[in-house]
N, C-alpha and C. Protein backbone atom coordinates (compact mmCIF):
# COMPACT_ATOMS: atom_id res chain seq x y z
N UNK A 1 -6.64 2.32 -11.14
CA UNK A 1 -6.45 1.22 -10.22
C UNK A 1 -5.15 1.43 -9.46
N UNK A 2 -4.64 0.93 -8.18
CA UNK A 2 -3.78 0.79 -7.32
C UNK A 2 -3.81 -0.59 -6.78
N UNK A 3 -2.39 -0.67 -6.32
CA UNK A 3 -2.02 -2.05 -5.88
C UNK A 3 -0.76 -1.90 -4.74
N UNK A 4 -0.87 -2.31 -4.02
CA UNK A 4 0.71 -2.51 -3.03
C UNK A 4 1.23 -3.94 -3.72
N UNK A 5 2.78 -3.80 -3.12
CA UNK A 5 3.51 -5.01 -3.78
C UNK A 5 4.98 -4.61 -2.61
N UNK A 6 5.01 -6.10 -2.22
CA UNK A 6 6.34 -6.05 -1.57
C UNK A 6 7.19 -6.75 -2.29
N UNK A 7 8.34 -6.30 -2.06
CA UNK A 7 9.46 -6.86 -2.72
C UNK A 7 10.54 -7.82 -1.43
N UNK A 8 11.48 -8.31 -2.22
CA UNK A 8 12.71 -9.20 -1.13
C UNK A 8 13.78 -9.42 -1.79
N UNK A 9 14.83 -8.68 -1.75
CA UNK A 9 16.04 -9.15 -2.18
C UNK A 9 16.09 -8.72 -3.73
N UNK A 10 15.28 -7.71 -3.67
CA UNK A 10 14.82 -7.00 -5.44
C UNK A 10 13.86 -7.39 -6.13
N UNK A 11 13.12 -9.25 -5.49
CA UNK A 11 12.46 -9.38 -6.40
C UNK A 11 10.93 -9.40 -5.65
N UNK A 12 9.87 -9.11 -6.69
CA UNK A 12 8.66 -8.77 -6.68
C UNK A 12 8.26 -10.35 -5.86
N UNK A 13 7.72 -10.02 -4.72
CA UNK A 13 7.21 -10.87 -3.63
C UNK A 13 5.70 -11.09 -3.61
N UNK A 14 5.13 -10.48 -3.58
CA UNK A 14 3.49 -10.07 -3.27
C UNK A 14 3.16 -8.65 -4.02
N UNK A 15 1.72 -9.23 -4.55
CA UNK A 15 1.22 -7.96 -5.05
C UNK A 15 -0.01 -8.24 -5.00
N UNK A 16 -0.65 -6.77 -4.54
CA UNK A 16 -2.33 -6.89 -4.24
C UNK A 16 -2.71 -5.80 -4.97
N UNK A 17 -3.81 -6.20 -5.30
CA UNK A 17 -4.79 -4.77 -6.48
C UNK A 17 -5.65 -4.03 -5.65
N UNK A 18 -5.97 -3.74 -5.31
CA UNK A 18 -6.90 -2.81 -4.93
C UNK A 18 -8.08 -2.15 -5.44
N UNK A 19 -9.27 -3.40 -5.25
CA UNK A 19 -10.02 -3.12 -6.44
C UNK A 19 -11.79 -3.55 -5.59
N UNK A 20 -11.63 -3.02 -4.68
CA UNK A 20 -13.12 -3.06 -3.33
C UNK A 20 -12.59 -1.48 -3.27
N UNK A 21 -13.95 -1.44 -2.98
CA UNK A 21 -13.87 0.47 -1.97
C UNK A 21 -13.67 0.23 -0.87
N UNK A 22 -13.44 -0.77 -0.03
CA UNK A 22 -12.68 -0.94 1.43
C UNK A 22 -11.74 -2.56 1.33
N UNK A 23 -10.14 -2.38 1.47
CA UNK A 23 -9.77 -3.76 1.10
C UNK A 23 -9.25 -3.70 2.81
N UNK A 24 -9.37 -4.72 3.98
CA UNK A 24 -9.28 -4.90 4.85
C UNK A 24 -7.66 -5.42 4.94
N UNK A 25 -6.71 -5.21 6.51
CA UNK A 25 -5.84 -5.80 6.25
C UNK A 25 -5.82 -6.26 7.45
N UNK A 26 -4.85 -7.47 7.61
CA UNK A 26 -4.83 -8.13 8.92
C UNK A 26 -4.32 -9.77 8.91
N UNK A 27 -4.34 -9.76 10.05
CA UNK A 27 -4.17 -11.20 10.65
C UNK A 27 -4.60 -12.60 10.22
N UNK A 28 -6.00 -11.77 10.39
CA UNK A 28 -7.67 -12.82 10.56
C UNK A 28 -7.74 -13.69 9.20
N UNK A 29 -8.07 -14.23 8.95
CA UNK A 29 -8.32 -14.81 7.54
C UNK A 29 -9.70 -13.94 6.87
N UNK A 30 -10.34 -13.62 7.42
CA UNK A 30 -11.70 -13.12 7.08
C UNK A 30 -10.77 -11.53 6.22
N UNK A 31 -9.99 -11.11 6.80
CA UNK A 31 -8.93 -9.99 5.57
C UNK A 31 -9.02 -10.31 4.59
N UNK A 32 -8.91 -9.12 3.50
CA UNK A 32 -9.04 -9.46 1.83
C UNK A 32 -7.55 -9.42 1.55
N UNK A 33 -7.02 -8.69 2.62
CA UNK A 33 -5.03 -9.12 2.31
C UNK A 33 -4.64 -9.51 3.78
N UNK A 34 -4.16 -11.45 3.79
CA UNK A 34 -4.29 -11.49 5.30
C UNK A 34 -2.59 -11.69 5.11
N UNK A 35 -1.95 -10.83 6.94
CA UNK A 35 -1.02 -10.98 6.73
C UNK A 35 -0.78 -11.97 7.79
N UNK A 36 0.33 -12.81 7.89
CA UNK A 36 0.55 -14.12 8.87
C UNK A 36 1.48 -13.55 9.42
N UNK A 37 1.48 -12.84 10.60
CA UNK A 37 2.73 -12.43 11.49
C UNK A 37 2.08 -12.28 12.85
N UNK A 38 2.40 -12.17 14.22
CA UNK A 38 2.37 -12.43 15.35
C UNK A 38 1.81 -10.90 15.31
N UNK A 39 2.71 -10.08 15.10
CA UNK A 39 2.72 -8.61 15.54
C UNK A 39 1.78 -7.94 14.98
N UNK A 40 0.99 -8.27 13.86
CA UNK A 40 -0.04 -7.81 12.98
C UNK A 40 -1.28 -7.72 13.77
N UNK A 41 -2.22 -7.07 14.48
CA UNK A 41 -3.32 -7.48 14.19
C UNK A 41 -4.04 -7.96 13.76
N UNK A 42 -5.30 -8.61 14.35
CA UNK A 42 -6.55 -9.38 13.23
C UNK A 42 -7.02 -8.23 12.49
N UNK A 43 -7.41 -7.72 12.85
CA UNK A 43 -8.08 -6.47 12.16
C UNK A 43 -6.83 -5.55 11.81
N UNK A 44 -5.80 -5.02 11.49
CA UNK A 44 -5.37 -4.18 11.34
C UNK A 44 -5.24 -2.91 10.93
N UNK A 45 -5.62 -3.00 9.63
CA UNK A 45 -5.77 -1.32 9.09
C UNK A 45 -6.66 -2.25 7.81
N UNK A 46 -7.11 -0.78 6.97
CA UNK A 46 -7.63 -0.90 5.92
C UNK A 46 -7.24 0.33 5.11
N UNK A 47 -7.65 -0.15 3.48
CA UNK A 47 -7.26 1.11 2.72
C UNK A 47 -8.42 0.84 1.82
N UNK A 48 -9.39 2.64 1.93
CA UNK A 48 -10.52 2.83 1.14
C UNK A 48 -10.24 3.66 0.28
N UNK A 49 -10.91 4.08 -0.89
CA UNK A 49 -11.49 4.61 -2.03
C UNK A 49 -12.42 5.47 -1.49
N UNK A 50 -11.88 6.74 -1.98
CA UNK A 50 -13.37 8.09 -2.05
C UNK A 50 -12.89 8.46 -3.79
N UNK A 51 -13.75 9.69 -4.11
CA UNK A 51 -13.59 9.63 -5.17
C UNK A 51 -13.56 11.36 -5.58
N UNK A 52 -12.77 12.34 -5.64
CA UNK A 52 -12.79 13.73 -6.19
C UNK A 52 -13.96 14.10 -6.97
N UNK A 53 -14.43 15.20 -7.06
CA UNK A 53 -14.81 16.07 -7.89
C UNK A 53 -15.14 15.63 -9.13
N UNK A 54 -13.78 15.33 -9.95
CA UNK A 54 -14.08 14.95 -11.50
C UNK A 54 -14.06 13.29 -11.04
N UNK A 55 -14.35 12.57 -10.32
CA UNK A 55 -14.57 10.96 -10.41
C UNK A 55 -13.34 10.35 -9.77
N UNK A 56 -12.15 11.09 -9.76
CA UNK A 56 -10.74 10.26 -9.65
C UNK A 56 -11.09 9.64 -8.34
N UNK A 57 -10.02 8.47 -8.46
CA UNK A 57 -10.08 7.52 -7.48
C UNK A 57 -9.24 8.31 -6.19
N UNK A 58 -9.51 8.52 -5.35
CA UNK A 58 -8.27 8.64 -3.61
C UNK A 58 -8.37 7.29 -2.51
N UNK A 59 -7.21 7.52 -2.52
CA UNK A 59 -6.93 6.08 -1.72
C UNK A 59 -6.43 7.11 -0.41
N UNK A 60 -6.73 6.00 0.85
CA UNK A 60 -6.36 6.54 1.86
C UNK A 60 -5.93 4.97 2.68
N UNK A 61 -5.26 4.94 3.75
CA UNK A 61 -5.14 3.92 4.96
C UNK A 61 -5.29 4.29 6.16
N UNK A 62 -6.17 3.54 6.64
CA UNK A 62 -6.60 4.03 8.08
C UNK A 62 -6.24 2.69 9.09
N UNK A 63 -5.28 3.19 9.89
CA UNK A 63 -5.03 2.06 11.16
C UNK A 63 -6.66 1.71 11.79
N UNK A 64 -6.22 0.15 12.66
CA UNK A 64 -8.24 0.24 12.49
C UNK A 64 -7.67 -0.02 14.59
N UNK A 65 -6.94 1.03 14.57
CA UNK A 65 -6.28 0.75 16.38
C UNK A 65 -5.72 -0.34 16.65
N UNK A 66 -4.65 -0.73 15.74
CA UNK A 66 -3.61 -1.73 15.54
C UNK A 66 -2.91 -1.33 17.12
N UNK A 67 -2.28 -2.62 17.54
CA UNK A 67 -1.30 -3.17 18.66
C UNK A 67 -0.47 -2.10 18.56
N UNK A 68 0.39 -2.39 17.15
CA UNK A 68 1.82 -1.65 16.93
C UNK A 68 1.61 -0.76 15.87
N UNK A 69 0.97 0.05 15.09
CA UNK A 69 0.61 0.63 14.35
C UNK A 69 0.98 0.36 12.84
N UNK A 70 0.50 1.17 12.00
CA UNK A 70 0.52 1.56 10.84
C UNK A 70 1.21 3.05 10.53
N UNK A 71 2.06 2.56 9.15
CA UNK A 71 3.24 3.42 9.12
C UNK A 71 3.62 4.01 7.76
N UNK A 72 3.15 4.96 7.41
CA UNK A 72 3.64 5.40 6.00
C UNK A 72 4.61 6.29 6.09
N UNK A 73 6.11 6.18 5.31
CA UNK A 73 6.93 6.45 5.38
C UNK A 73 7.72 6.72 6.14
N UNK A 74 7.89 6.08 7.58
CA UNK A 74 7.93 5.94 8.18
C UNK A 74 7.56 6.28 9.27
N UNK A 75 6.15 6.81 9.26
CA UNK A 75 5.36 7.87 10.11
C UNK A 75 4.40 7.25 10.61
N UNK A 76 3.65 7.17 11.74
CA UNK A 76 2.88 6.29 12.25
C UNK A 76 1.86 7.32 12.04
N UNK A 77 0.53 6.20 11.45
CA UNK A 77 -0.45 7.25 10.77
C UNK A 77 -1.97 6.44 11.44
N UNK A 78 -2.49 7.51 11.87
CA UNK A 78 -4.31 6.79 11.92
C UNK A 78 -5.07 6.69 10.69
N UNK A 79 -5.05 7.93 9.82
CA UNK A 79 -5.48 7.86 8.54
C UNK A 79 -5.30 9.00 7.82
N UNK A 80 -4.67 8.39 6.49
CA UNK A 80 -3.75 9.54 5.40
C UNK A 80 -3.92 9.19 4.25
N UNK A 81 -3.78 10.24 3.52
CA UNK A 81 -3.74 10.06 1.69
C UNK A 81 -2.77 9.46 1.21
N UNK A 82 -2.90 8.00 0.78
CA UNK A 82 -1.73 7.15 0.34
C UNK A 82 -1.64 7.87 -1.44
N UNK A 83 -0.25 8.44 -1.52
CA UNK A 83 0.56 8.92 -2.82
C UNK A 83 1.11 7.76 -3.34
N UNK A 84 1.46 7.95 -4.72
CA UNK A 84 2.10 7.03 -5.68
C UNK A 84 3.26 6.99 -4.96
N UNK A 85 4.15 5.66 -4.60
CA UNK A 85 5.33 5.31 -4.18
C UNK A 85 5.46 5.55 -2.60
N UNK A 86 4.87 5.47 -1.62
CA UNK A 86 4.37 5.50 -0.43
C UNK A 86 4.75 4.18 0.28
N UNK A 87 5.84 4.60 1.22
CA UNK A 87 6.04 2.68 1.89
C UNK A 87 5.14 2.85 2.77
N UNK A 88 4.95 1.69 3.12
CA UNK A 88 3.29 1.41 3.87
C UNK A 88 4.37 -0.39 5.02
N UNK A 89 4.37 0.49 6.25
CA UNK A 89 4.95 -0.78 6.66
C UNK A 89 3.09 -1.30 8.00
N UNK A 90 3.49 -2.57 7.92
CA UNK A 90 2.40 -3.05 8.86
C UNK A 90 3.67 -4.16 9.97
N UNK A 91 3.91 -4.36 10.90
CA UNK A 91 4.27 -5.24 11.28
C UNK A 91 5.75 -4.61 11.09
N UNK A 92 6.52 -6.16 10.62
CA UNK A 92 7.46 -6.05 9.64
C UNK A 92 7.86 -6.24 8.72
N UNK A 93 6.10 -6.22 7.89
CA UNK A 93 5.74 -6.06 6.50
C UNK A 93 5.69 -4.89 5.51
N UNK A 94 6.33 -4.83 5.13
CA UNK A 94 6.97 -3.51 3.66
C UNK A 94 6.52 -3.61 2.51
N UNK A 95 5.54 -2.80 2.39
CA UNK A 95 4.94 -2.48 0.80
C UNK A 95 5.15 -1.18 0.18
N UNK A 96 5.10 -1.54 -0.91
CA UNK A 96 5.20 0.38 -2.11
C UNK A 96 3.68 0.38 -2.31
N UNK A 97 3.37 1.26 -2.35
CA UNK A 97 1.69 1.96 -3.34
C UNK A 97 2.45 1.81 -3.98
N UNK A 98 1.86 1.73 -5.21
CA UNK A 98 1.45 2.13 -6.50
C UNK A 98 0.22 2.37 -6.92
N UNK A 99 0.28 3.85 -7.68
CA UNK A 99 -1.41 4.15 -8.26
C UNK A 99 -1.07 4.13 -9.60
N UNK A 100 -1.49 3.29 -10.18
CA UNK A 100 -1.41 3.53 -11.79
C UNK A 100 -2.23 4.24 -12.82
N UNK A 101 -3.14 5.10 -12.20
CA UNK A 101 -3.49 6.28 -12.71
C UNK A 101 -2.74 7.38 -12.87
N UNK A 102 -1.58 7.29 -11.77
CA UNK A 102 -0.90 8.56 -11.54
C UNK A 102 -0.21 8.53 -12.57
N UNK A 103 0.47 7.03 -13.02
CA UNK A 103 1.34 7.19 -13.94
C UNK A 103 0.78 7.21 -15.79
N UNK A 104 -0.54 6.77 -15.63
CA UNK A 104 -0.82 7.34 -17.09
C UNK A 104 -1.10 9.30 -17.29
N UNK A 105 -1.57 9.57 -16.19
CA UNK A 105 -1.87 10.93 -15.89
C UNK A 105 -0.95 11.52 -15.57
N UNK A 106 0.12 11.26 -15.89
CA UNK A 106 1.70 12.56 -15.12
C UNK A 106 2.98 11.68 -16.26
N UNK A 107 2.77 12.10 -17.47
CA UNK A 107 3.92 11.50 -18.22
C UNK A 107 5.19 11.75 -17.73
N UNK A 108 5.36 12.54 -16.84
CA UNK A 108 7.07 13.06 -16.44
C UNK A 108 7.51 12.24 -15.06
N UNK A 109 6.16 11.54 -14.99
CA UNK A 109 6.57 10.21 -13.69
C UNK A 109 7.50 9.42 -14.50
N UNK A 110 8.17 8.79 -13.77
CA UNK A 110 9.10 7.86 -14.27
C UNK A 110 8.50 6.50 -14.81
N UNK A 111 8.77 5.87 -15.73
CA UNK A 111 8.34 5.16 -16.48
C UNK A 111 8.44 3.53 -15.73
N UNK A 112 7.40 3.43 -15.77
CA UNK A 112 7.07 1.91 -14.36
C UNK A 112 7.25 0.59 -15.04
N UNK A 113 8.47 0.04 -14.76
CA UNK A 113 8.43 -1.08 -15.28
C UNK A 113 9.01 -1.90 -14.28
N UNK A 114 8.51 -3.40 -13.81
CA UNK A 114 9.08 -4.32 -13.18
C UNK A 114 10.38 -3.84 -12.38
N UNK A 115 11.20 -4.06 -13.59
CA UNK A 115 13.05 -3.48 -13.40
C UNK A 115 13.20 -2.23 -12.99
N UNK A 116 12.46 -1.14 -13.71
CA UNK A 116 12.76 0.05 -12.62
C UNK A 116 12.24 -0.29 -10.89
N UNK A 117 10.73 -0.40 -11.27
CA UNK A 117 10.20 -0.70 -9.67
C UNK A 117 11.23 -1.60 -8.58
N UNK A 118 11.90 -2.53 -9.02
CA UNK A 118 12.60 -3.19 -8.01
C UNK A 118 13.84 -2.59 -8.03
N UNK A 119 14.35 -1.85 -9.33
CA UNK A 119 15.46 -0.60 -8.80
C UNK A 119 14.83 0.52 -7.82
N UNK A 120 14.23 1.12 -7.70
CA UNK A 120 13.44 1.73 -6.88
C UNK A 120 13.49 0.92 -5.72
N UNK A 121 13.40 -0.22 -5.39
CA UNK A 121 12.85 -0.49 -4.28
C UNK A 121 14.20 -0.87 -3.55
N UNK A 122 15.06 -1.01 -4.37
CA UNK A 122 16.45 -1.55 -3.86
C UNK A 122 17.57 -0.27 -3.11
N UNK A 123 17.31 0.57 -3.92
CA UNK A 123 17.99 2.09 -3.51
C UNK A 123 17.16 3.08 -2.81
N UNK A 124 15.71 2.94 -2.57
CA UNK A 124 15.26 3.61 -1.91
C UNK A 124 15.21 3.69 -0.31
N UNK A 125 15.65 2.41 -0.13
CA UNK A 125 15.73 2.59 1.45
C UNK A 125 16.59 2.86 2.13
């Protein structure tokens, strides 16, 4: 499973799971994550699920021809392989991926807890 989560001032703000093979993002209310900002699109982007070889989950985000685009790491993207720890800005909305597969599957990832994640999120920018 995967989830984005924004943070504010260190602390955990919003968090979404990611748990449809297409979670819509946007404006609109009809979005499964709606965001309330002017600059957002109704439709904005979305982030789907394909699935590898041996079953694993891949997440990707695809701008859906947003106003002002979609931005992973600070890169304006049409559509890319969202990685574990990936800022994902929409607007002047700021989220982390997180895939929590990655971290049962890669023990030498750093160990994910609340307090690290919002240390992470505090020094990373």
């Amino acid at each position: 499973m995967a989830r984005i989560i924004q943070t504010k001032n260190g602390h955990l703000t919003r968090q979404y799971f990611i748990q449809a093979e297409h979670v819509s993002i946007g404006r609109s209310a009809s979005n499964l994550i709606q965001l309330d900002e002017k600059i957002i699109s109704a439709e904005h982007a979305e982030i789907f699920t394909e699935h590898d070889q041996f079953g694993n989950e891949i997440y990707f985000l695809m701008d859906l021809n947003s106003t002002n685009g979609t931005f992973i790491n600070r890169n304006k993207v049409s559509c890319k392989q969202l990685k574990h720890k990936d800022r994902i800005r929409f607007g002047h909305q700021q989220f982390t991926f997180i895939n929590d597969s990655e971290l049962l599957e890669n023990p030498d990832l750093e160990t994910l807890t609340w307090k690290n994640l919002i240390k992470y999120e505090k020094f990373s920018r």
